[in-house]
N, C-alpha and C. Protein backbone atom coordinates (compact mmCIF):
# COMPACT_ATOMS: atom_id res chain seq x y z
N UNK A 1 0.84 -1.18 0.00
CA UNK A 1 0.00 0.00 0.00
C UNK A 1 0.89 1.25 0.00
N UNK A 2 0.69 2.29 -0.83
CA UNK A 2 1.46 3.18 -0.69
C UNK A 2 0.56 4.48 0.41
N UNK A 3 1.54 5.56 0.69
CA UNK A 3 1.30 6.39 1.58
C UNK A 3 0.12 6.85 0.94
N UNK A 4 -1.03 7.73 1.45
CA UNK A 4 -2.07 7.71 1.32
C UNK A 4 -3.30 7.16 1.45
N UNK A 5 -3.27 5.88 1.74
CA UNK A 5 -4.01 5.06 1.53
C UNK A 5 -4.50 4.16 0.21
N UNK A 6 -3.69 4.75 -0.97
CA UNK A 6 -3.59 4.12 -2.04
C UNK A 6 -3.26 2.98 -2.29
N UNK A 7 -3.41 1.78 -3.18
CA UNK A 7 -3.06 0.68 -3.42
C UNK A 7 -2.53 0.95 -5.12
N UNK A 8 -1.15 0.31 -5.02
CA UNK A 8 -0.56 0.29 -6.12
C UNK A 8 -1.61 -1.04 -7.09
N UNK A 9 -2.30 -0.48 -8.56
CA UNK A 9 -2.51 -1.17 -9.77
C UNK A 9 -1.90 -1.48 -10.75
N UNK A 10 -2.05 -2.54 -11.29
CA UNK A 10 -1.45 -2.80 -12.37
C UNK A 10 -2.04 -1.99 -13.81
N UNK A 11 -0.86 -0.65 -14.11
CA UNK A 11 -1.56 -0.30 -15.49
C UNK A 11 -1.92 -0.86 -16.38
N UNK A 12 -2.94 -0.23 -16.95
CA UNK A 12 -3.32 -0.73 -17.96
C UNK A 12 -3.44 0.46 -19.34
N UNK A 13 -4.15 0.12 -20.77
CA UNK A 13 -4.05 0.72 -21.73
C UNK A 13 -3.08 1.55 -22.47
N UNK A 14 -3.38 1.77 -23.77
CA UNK A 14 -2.44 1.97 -24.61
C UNK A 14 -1.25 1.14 -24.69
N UNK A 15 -0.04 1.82 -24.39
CA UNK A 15 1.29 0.85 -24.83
C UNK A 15 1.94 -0.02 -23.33
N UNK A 16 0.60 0.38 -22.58
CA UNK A 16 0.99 -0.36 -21.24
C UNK A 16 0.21 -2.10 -21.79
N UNK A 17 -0.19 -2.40 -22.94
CA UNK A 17 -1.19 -3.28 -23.26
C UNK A 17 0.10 -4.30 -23.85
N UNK A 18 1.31 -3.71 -24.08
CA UNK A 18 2.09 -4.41 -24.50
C UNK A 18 3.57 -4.44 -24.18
N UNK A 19 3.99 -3.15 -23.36
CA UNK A 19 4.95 -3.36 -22.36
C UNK A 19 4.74 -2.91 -20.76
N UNK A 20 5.97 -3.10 -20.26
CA UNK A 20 5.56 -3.08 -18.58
C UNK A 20 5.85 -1.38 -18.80
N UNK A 21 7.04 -0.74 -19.59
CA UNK A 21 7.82 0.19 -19.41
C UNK A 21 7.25 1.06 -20.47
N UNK A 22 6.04 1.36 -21.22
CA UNK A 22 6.10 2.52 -22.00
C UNK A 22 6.87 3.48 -22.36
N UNK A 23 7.30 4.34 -20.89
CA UNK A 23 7.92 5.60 -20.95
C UNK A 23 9.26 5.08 -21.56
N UNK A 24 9.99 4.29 -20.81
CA UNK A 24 11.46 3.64 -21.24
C UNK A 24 11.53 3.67 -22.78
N UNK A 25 10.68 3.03 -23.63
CA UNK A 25 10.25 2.39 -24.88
C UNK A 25 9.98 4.42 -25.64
N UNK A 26 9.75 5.03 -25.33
CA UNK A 26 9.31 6.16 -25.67
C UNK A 26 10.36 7.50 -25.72
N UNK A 27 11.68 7.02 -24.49
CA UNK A 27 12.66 7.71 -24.52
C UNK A 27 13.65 7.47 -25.46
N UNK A 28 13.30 5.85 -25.62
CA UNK A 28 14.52 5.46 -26.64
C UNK A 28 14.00 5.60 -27.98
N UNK A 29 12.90 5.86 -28.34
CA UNK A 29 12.76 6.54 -29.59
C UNK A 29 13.22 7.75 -29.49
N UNK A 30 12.76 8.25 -29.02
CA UNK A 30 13.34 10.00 -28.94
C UNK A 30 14.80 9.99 -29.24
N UNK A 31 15.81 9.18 -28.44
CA UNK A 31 16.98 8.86 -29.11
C UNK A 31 17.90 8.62 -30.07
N UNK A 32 17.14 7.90 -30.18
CA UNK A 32 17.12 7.13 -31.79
C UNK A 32 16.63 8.18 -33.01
N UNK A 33 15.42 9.07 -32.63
CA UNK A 33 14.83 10.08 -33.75
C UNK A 33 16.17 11.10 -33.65
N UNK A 34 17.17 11.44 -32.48
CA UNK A 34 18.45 12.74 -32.50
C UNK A 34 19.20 11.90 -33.23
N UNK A 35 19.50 10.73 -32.99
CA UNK A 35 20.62 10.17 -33.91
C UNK A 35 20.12 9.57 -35.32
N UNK A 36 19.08 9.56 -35.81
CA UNK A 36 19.08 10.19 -37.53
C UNK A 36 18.84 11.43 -37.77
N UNK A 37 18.29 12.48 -36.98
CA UNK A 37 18.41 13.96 -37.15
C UNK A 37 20.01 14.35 -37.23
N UNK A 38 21.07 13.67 -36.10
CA UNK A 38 22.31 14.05 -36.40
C UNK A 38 23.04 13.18 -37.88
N UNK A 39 22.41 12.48 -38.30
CA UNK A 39 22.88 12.01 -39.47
C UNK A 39 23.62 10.49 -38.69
N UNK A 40 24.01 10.35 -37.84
CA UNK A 40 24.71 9.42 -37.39
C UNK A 40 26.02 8.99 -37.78
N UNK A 41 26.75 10.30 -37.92
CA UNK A 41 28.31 10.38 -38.28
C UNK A 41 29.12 10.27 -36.90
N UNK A 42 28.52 10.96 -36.08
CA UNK A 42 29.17 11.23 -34.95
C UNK A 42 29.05 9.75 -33.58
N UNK A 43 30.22 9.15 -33.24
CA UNK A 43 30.16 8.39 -31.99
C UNK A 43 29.69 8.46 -31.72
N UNK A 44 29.62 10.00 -30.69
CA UNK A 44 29.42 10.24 -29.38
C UNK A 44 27.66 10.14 -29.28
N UNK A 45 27.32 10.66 -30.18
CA UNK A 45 25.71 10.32 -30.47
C UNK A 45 25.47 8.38 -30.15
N UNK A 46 25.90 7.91 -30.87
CA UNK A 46 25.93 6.71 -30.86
C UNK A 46 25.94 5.79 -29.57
N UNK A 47 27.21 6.15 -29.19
CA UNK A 47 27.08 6.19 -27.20
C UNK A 47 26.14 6.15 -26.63
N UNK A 48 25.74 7.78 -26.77
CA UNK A 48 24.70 7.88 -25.76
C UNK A 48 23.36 7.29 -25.86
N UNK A 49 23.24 6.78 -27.22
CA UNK A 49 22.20 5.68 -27.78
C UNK A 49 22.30 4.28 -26.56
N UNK A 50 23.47 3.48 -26.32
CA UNK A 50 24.10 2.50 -26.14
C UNK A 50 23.54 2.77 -24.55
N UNK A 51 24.37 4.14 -24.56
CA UNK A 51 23.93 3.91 -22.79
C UNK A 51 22.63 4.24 -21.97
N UNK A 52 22.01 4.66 -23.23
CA UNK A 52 20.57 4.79 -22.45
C UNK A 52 19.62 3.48 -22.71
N UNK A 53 19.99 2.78 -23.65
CA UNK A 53 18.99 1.87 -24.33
C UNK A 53 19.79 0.84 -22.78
N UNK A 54 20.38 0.65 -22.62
CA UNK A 54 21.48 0.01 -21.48
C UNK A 54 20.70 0.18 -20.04
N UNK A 55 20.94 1.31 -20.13
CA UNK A 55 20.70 1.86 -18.75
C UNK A 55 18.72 1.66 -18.41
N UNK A 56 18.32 1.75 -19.54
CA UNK A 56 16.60 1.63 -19.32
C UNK A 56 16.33 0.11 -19.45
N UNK A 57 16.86 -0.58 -20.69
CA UNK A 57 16.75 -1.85 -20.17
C UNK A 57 17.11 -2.73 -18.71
N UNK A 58 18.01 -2.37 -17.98
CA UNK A 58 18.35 -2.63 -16.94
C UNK A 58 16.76 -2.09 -15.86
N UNK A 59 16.74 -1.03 -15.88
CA UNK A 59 15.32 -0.42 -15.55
C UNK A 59 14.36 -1.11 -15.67
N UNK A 60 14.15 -1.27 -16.96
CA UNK A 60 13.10 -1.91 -17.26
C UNK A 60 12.50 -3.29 -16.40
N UNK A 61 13.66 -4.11 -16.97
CA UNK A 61 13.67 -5.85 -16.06
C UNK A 61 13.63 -5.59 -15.05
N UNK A 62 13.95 -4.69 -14.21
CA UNK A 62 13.90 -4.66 -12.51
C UNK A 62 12.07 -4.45 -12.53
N UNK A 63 11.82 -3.22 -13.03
CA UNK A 63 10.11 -3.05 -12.97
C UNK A 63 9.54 -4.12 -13.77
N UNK A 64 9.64 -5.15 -13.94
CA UNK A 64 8.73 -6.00 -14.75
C UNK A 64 8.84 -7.39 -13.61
N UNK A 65 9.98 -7.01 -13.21
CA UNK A 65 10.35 -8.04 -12.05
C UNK A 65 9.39 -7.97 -10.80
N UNK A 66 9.54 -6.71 -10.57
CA UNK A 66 8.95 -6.37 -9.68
C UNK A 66 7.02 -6.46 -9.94
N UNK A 67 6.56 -6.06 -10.96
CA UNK A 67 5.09 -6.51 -11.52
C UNK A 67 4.77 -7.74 -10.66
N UNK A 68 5.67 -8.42 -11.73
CA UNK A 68 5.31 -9.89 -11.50
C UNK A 68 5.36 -10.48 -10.00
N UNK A 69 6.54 -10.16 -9.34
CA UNK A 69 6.16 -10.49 -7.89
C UNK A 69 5.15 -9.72 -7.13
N UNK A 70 4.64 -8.51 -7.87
CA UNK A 70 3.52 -7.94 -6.66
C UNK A 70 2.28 -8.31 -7.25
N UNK A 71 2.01 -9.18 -8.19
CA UNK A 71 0.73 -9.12 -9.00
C UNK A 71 0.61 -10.20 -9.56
N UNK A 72 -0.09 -11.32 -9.03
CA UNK A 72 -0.38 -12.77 -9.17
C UNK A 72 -0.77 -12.47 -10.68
N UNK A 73 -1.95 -11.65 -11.14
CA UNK A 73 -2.64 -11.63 -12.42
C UNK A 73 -1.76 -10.76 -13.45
N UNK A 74 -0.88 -10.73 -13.05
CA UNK A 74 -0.11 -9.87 -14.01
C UNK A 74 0.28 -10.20 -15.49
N UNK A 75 -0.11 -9.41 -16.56
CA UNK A 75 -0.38 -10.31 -17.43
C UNK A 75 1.27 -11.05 -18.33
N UNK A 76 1.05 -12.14 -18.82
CA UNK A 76 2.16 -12.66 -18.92
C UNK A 76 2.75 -12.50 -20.21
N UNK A 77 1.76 -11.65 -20.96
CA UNK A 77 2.37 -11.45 -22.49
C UNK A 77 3.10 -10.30 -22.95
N UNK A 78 3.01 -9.20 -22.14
CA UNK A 78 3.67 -8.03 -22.10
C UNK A 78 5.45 -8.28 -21.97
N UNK A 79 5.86 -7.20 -22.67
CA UNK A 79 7.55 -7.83 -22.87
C UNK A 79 7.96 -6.50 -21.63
N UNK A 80 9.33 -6.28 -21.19
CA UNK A 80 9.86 -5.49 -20.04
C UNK A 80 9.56 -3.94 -20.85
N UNK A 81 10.46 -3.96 -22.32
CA UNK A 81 10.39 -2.78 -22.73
C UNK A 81 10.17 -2.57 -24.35
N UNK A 82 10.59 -3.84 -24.92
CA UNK A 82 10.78 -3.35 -26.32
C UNK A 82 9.28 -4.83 -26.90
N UNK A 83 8.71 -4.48 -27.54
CA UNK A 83 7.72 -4.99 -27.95
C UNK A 83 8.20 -6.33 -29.10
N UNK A 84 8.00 -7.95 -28.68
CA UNK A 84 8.48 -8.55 -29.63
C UNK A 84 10.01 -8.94 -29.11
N UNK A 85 10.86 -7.93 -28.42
CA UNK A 85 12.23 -8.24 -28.30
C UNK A 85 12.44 -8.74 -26.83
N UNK A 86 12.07 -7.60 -25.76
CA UNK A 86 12.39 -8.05 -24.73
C UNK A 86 11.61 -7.25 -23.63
């Protein structure tokens, strides 16, 4: 139960219908859309592709982990972050 008296739910709708992590899945487009806007000449762009797609996947599996142990009905077809992959 969180403070308030609230009870944590399991989201639902839109792209929560098919991952645990929407937002994650939503940043790394955004990413991905600067590094073909920069043309993708540059590393350092590239990098920071690497380490965020990295760093949210890691994210991700912890919150999907966590779903699943707080939520018997949790549904089992939803992927952590990337739809189809993982």
């Amino acid at each position: 139960m969180r403070a308030g008296g609230e009870e944590y739910v399991i989201p639902k709708g839109d792209w929560f219908e098919i991952v645990s992590s929407p937002h994650y899945l939503a940043e790394i487009v955004i990413y991905v859309g600067l590094l073909i806007a920069s043309g993708g000449a540059d590393i350092t762009i590239w990098l920071l592709l690497a380490f965020v797609v990295t760093n949210l996947g890691f994210a991700a599996a912890e919150t999907q982990k966590w779903y699943i142990g707080k939520f018997e009905d949790y549904p089992k077809h939803r992927y952590a972050m990337i739809p189809f992959i993982f």
